[in-house]
C-alpha atoms as a PDB file:
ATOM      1  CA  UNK A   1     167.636-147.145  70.071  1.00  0.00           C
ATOM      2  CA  UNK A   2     168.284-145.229  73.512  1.00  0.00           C
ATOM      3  CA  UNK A   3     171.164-142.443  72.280  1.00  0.00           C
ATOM      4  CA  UNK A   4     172.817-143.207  75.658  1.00  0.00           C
ATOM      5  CA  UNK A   5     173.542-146.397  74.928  1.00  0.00           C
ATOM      6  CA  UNK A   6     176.034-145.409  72.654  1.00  0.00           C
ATOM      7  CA  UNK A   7     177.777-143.490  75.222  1.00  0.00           C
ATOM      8  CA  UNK A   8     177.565-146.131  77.013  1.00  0.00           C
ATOM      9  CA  UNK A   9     179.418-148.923  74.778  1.00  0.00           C
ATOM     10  CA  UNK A  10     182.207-146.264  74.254  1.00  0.00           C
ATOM     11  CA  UNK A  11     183.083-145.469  77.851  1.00  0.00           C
ATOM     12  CA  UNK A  12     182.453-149.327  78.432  1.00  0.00           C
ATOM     13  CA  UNK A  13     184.390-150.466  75.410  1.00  0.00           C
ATOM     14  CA  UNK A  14     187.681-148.483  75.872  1.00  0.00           C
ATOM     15  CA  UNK A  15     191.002-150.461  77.379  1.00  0.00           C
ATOM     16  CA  UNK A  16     191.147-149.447  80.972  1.00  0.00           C
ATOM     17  CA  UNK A  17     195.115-149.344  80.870  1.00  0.00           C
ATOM     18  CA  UNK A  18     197.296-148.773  78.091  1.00  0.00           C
ATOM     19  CA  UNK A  19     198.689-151.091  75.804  1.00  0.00           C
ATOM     20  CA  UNK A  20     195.718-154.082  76.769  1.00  0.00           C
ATOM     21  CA  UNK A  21     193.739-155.725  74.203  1.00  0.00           C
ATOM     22  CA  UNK A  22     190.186-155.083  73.041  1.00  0.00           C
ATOM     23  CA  UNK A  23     188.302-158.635  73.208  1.00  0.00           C
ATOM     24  CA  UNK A  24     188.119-160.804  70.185  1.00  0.00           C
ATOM     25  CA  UNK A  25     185.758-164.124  70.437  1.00  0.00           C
ATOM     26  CA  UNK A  26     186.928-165.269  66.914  1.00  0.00           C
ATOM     27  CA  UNK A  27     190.600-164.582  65.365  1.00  0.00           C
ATOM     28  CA  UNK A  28     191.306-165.608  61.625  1.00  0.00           C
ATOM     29  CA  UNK A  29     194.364-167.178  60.864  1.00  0.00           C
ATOM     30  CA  UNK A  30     196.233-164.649  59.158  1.00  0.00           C
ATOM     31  CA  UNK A  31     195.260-161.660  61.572  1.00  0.00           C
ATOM     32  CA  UNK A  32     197.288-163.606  64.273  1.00  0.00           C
ATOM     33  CA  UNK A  33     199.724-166.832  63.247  1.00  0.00           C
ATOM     34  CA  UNK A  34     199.638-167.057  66.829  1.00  0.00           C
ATOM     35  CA  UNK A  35     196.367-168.557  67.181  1.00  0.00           C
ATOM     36  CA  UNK A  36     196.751-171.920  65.036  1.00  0.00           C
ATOM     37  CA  UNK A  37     197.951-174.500  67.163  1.00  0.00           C
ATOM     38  CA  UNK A  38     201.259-176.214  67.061  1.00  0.00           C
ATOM     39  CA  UNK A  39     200.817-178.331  63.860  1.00  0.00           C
ATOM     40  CA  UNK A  40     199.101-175.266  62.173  1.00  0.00           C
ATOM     41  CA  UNK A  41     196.172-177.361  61.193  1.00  0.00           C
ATOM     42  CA  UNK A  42     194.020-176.244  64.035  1.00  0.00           C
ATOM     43  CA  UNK A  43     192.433-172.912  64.870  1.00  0.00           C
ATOM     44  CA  UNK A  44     191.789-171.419  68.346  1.00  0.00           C
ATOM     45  CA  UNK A  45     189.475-168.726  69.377  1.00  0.00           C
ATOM     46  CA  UNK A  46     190.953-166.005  71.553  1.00  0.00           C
ATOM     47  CA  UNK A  47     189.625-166.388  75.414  1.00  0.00           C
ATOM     48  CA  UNK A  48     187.355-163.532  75.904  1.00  0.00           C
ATOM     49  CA  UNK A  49     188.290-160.720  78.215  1.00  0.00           C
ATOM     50  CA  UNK A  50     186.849-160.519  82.115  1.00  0.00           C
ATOM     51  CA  UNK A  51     182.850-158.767  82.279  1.00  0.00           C
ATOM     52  CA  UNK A  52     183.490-154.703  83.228  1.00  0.00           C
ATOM     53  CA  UNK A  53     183.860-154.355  86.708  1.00  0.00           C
ATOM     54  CA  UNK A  54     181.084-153.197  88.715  1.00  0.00           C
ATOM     55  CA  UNK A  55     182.231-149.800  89.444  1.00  0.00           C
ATOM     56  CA  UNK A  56     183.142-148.855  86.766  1.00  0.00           C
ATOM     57  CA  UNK A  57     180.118-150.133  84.655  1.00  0.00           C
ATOM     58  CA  UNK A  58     178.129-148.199  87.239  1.00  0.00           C
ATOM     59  CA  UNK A  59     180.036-145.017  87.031  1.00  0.00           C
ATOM     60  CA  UNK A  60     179.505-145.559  82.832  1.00  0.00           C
ATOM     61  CA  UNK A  61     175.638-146.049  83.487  1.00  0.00           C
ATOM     62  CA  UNK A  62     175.260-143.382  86.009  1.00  0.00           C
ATOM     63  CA  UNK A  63     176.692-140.663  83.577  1.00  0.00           C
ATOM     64  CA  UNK A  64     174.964-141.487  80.711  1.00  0.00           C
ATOM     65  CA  UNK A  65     171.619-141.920  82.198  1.00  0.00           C
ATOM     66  CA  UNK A  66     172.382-138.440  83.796  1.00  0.00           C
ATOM     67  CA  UNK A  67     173.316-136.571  80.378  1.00  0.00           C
ATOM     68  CA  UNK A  68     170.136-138.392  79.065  1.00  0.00           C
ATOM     69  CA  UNK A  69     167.917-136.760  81.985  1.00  0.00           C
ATOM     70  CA  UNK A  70     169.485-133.425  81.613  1.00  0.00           C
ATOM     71  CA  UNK A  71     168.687-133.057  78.422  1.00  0.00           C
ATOM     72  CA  UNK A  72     165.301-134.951  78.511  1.00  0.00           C
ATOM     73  CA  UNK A  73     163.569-134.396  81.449  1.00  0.00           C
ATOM     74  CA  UNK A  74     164.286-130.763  82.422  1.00  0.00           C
ATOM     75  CA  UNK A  75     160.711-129.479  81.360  1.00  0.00           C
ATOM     76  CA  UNK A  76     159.165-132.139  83.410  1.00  0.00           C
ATOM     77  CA  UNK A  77     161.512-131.257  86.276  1.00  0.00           C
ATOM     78  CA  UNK A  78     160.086-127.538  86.385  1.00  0.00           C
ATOM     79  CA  UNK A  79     156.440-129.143  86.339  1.00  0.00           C
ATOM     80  CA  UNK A  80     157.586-131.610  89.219  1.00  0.00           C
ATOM     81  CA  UNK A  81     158.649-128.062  91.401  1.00  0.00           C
ATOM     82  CA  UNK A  82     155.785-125.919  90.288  1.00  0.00           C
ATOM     83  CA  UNK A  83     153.597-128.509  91.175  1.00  0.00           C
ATOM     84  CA  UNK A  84     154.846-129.176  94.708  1.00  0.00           C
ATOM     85  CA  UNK A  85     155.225-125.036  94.990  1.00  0.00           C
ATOM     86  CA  UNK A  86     151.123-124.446  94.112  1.00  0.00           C
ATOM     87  CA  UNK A  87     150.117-127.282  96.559  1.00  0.00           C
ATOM     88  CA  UNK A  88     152.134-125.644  99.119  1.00  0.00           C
ATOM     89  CA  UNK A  89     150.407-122.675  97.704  1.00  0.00           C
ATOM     90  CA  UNK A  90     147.051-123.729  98.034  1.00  0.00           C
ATOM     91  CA  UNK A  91     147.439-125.541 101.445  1.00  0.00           C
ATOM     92  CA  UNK A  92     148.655-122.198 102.780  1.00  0.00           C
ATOM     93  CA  UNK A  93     144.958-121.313 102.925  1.00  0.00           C
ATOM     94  CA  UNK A  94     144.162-124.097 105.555  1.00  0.00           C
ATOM     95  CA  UNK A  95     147.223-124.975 107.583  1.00  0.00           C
ATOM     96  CA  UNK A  96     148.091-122.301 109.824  1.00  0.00           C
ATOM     97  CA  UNK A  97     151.113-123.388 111.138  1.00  0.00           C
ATOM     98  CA  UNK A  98     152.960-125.899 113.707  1.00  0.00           C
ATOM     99  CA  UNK A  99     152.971-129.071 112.726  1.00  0.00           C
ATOM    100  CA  UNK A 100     150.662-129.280 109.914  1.00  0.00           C
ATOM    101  CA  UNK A 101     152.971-126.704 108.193  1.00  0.00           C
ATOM    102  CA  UNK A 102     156.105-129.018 108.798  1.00  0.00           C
ATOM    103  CA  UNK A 103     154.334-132.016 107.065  1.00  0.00           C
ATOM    104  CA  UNK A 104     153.021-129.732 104.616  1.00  0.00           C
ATOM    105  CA  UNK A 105     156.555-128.670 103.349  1.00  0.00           C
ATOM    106  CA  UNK A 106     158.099-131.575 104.174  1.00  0.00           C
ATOM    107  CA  UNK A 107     155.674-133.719 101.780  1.00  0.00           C
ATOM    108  CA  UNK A 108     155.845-131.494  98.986  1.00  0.00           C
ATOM    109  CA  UNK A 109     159.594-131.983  98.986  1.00  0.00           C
ATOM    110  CA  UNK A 110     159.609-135.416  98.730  1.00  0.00           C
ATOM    111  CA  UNK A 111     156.806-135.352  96.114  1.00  0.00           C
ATOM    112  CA  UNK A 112     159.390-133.938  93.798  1.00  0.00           C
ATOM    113  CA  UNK A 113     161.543-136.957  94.282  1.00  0.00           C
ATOM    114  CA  UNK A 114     158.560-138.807  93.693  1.00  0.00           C
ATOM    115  CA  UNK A 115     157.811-137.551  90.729  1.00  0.00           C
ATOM    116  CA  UNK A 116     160.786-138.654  89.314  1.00  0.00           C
ATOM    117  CA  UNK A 117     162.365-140.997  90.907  1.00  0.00           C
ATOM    118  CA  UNK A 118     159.394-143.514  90.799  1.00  0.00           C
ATOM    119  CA  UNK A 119     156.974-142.204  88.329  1.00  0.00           C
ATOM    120  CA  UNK A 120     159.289-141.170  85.841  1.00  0.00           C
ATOM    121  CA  UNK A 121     161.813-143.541  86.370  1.00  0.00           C
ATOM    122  CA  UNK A 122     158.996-146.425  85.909  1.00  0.00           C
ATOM    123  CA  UNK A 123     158.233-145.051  82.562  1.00  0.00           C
ATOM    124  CA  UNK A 124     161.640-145.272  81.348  1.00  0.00           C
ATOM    125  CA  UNK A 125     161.955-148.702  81.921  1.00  0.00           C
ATOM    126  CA  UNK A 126     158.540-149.824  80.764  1.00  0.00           C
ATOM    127  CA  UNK A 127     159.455-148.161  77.732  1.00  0.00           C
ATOM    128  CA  UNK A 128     162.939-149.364  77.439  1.00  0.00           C
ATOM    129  CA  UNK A 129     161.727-152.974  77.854  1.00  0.00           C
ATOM    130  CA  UNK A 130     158.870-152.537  75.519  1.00  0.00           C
ATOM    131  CA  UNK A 131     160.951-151.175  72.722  1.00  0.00           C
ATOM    132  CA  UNK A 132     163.862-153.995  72.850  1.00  0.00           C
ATOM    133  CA  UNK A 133     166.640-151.186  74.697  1.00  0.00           C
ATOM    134  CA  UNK A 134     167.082-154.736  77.251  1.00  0.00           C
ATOM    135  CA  UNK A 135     168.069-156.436  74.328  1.00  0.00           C
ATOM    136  CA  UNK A 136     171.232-153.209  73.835  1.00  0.00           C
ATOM    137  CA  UNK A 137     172.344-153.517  77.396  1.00  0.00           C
ATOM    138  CA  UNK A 138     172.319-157.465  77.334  1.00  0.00           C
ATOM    139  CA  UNK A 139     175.418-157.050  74.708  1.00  0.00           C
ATOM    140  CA  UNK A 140     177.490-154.634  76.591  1.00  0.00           C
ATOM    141  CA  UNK A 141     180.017-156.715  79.677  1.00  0.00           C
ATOM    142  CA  UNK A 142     177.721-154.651  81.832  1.00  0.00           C
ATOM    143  CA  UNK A 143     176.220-156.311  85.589  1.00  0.00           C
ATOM    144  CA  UNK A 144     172.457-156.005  85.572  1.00  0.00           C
ATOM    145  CA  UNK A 145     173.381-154.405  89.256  1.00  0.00           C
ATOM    146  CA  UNK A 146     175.162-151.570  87.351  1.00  0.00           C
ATOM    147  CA  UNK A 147     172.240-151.172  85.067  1.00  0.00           C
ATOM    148  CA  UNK A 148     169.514-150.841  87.118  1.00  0.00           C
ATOM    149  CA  UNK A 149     171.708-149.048  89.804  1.00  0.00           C
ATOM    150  CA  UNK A 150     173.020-146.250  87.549  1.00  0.00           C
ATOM    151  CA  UNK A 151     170.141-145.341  86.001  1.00  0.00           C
ATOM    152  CA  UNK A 152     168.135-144.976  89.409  1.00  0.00           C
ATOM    153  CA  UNK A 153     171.423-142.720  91.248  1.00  0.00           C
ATOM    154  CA  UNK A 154     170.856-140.698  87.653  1.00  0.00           C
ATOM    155  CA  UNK A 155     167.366-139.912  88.361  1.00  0.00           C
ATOM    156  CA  UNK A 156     167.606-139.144  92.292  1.00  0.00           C
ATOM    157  CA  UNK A 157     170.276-137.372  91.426  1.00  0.00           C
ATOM    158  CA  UNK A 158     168.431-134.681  89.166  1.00  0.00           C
ATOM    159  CA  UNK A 159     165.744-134.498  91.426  1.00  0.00           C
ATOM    160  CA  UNK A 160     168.142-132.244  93.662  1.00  0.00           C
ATOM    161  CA  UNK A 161     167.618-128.682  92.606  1.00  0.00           C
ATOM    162  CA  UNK A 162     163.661-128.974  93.249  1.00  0.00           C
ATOM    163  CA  UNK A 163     163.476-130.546  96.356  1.00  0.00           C
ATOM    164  CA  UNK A 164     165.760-127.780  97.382  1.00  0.00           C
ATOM    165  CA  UNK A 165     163.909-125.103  95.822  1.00  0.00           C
ATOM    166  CA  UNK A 166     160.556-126.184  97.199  1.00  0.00           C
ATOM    167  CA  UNK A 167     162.277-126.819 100.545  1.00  0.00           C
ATOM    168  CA  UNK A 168     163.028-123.084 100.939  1.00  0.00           C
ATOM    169  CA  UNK A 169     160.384-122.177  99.494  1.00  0.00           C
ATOM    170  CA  UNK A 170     158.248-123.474 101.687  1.00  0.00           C
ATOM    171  CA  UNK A 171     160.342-122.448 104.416  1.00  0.00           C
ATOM    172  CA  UNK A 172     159.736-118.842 103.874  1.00  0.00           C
ATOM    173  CA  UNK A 173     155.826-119.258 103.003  1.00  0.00           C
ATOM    174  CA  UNK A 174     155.130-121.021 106.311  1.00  0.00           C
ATOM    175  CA  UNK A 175     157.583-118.898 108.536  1.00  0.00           C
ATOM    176  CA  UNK A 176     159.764-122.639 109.178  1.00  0.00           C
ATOM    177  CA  UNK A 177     163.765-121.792 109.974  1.00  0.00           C
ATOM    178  CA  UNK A 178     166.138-123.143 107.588  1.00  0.00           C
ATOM    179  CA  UNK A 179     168.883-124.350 109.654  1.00  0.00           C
ATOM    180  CA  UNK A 180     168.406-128.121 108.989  1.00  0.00           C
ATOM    181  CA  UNK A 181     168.417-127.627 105.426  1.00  0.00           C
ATOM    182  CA  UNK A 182     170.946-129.666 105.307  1.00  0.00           C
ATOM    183  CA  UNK A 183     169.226-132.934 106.249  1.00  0.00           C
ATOM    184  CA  UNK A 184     168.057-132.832 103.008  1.00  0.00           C
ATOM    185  CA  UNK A 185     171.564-134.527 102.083  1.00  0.00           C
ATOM    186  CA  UNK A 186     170.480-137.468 103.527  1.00  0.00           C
ATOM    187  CA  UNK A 187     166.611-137.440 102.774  1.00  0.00           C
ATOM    188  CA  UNK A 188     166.730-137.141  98.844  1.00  0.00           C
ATOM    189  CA  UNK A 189     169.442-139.822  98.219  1.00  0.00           C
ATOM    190  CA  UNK A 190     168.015-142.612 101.276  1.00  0.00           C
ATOM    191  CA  UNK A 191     164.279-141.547  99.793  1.00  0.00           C
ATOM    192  CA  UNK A 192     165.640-141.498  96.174  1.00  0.00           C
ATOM    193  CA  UNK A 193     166.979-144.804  96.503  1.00  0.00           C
ATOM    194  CA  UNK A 194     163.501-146.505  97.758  1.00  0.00           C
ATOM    195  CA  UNK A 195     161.321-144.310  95.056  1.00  0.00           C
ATOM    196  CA  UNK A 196     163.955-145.263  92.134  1.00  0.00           C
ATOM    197  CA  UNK A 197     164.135-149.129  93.049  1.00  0.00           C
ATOM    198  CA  UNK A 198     160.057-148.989  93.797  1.00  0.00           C
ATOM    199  CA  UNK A 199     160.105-147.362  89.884  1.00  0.00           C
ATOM    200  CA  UNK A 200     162.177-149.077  88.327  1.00  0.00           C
ATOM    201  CA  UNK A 201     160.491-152.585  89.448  1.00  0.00           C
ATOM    202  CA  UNK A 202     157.436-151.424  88.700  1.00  0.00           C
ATOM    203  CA  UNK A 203     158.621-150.760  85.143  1.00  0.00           C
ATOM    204  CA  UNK A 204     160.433-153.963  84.411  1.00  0.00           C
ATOM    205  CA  UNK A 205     157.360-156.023  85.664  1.00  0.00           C
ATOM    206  CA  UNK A 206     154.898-154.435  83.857  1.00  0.00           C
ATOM    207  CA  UNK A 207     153.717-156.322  81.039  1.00  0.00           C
ATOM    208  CA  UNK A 208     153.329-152.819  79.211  1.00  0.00           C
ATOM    209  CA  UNK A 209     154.435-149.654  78.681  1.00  0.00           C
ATOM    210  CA  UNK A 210     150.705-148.295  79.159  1.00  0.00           C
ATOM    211  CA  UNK A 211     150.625-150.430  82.547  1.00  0.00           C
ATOM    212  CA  UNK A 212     153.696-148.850  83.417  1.00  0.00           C
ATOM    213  CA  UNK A 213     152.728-145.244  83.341  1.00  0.00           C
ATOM    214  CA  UNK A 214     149.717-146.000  85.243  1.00  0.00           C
ATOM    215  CA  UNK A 215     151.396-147.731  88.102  1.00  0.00           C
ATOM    216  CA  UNK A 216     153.936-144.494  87.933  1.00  0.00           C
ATOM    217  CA  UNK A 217     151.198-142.365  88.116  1.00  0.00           C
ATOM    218  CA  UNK A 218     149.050-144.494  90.939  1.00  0.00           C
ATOM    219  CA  UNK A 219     152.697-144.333  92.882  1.00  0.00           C
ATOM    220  CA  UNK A 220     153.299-140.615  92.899  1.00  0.00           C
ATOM    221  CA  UNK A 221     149.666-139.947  93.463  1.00  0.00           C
ATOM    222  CA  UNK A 222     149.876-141.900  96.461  1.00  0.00           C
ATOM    223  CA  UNK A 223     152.892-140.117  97.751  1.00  0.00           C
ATOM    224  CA  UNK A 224     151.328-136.921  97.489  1.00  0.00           C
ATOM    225  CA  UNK A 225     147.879-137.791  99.030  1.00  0.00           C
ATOM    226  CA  UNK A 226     149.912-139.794 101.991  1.00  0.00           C
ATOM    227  CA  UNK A 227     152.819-137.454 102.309  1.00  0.00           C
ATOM    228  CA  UNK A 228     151.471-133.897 102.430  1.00  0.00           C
ATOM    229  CA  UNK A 229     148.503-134.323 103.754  1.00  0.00           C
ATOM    230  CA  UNK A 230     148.621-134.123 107.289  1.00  0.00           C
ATOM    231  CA  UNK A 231     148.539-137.091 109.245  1.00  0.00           C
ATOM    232  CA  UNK A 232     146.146-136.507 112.481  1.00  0.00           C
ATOM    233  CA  UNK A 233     143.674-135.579 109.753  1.00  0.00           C
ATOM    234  CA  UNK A 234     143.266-139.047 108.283  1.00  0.00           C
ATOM    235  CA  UNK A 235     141.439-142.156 108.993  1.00  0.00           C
ATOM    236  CA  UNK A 236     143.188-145.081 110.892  1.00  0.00           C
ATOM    237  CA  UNK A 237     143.351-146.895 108.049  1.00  0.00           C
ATOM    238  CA  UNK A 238     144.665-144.674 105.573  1.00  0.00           C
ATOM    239  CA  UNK A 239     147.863-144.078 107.997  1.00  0.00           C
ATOM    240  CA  UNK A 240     148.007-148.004 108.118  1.00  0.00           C
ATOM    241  CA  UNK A 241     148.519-147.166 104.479  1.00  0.00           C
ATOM    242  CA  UNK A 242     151.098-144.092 104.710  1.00  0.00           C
ATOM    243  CA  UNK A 243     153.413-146.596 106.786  1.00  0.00           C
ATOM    244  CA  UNK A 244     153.695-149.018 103.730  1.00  0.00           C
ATOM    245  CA  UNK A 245     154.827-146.413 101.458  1.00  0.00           C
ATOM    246  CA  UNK A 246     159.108-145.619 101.913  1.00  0.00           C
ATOM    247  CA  UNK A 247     158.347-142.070 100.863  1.00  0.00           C
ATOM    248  CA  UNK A 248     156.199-141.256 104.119  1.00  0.00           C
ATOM    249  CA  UNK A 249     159.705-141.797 106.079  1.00  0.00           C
ATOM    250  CA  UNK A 250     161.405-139.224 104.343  1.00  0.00           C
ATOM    251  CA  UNK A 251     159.077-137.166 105.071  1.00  0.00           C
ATOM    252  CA  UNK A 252     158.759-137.481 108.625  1.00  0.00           C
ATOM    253  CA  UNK A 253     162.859-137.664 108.851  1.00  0.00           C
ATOM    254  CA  UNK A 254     162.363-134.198 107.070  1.00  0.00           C
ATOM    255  CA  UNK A 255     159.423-132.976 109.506  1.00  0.00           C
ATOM    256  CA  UNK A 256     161.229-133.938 112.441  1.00  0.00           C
ATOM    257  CA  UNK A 257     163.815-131.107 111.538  1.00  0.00           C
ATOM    258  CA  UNK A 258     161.861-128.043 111.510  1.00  0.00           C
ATOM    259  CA  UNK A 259     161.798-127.983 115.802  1.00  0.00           C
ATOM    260  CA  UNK A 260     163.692-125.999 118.437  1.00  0.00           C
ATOM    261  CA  UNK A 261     165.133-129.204 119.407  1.00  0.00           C
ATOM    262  CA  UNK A 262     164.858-132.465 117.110  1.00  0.00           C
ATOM    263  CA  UNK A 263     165.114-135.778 118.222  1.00  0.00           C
ATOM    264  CA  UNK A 264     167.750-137.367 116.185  1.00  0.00           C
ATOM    265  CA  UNK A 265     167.809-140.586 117.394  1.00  0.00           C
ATOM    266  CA  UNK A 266     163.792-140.620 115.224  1.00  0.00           C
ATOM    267  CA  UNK A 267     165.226-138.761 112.541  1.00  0.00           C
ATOM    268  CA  UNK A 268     167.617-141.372 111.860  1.00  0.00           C
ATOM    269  CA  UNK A 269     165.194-143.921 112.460  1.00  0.00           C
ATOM    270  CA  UNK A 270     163.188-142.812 109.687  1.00  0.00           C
ATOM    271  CA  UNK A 271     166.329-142.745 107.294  1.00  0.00           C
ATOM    272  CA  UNK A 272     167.359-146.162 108.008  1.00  0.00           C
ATOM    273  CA  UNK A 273     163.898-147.880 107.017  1.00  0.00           C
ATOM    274  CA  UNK A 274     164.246-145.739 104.149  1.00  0.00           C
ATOM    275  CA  UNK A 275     167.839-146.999 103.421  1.00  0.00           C
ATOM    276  CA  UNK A 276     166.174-150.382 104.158  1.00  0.00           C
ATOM    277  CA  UNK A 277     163.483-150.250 101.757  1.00  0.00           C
ATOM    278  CA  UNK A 278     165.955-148.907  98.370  1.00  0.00           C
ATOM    279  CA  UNK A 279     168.139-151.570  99.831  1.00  0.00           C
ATOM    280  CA  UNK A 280     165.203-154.336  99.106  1.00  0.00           C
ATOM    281  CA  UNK A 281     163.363-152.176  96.144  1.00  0.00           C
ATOM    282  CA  UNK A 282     166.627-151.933  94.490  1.00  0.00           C
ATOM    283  CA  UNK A 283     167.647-156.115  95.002  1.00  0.00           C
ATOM    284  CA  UNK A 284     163.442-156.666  93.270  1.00  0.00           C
ATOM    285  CA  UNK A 285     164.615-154.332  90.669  1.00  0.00           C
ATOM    286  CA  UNK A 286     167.751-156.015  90.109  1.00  0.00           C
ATOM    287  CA  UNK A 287     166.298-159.595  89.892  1.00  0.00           C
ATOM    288  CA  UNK A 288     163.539-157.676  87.709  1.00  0.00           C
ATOM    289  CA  UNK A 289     165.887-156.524  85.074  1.00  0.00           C
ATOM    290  CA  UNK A 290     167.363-160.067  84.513  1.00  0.00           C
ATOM    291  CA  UNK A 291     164.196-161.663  83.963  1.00  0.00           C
ATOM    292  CA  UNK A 292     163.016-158.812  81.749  1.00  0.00           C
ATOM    293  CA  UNK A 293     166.620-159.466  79.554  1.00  0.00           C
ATOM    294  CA  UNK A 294     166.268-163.166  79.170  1.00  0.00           C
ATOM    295  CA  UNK A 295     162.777-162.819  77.521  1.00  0.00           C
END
């Protein structure tokens, strides 16, 4: 059983104001006199209690999925940054500069969200579904929406310290300024969003946990082949290819940055079809998660 979910059913479980009722579907007779009906031959079940409201079911979710990662998935953090750092490493041997070097550190940014956010995040699920955790979440007054929701913000979320650290790192190894840094706000959440909801489908639909990996794995290998390798240098049809993944817009919103003078209007271009995409990716993984629960 997932250790979170006990968390979970605590925070979930607890009145939300003082002096209310926990929720009772059957009440014996001589707990509560109350219950039988007027001629005292008759008993009455209690009326169950309203389902937890979303934002608060979310908030639940989102902070025990987070305590889970932080304790879970630090080591495989580290490998998502060192990886990112020795391609930006090795491609310092063949990319000079300009904007090969842009794409170059833009990509392996994103590649740590990647990592995470979709491969790692399609793992969990395949193996949550696999091993009956569905089954834990289907008893708790919990929206599938919260669910699915929480644990994806959870795992964007703790992608944050290495796409920042291989964002200025490869500032400094390709000589790019560091004044739009801060885009990066907008870039790993938007990106985070499509990448978790891409994941987390991917997971749920599987038919295994084996399957699941691999697609996780296919997924992140994809954004790293499409996102930080430059695009002028591939064949027509592979950039038909890099526009179908989400990831590839985050990286060009990111790119887009490192000039004298960046066109915004683009940049926010690229972060809307991103916001898009974890908009749709997200609603899939949603309707995903409910038909994974029923079974």
């Amino acid at each position: 059983m997932d250790p979170s979910g006990d968390r979970l059913s605590d925070c979930l479980s607890e009145p939300e104001e003082e002096g209310e009722q926990r929720d009772v579907s059957v009440v014996p007779a001589d707990v509560l006199p109350g219950a039988l009906g007027a001629e005292g031959g008759e008993r009455r079940a209690a009326e169950l209690g309203p389902r937890a409201r979303m934002w608060p079911a979310l908030v639940a979710v989102y902070r025990a999925q987070l305590s889970r990662a932080r304790v879970a998935r630090i080591p495989l953090l580290f490998v998502a940054t060192f990886q990112s750092v020795g391609i930006m490493v090795l491609m310092r041997g063949v990319v000079d500069g300009g904007g090969e070097a842009e794409s170059v550190v833009a990509g392996s940014s994103v590649l740590v969200v990647a990592f995470v956010a979709l491969n790692l995040l399609a793992q969990y699920f395949g193996q949550l579904r696999a091993s009956g955790g569905l089954d834990h979440y289907a008893t708790l007054p919990v929206p599938p929406t919260a669910v699915v929701l929480g644990a994806a913000g959870a795992y964007a979320s703790f992608t944050v310290p290495g796409t920042v650290v291989t964002a200025v790192f490869g500032c400094v190894l390709f000589g790019l300024p560091l004044a739009h840094l801060w885009v990066l706000a907008a870039v790993i959440p938007l990106a985070g969003a499509a990448l978790s909801g891409l994941g987390a489908a991917l997971g749920l639909l599987a038919p295994r946990p084996e399957l699941a990996t691999l697609l996780g794995q296919l997924g992140m290998s994809a954004a790293l082949l499409l996102g930080v390798l430059p695009a002028d240098r591939m064949p027509e049809i592979v950039r038909l290819a890099r526009d179908l993944l989400p990831s590839t817009y985050g990286v060009e919103a990111f790119a887009r940055t490192f000039g004298a003078h960046p066109d915004w209007a683009f940049v926010a271009g690229d972060l809307a079809v991103c916001a898009g995409v974890g908009v749709v990716s997200l609603a899939v993984a949603t309707w995903a998660y409910r038909r994974a629960a029923v079974r």
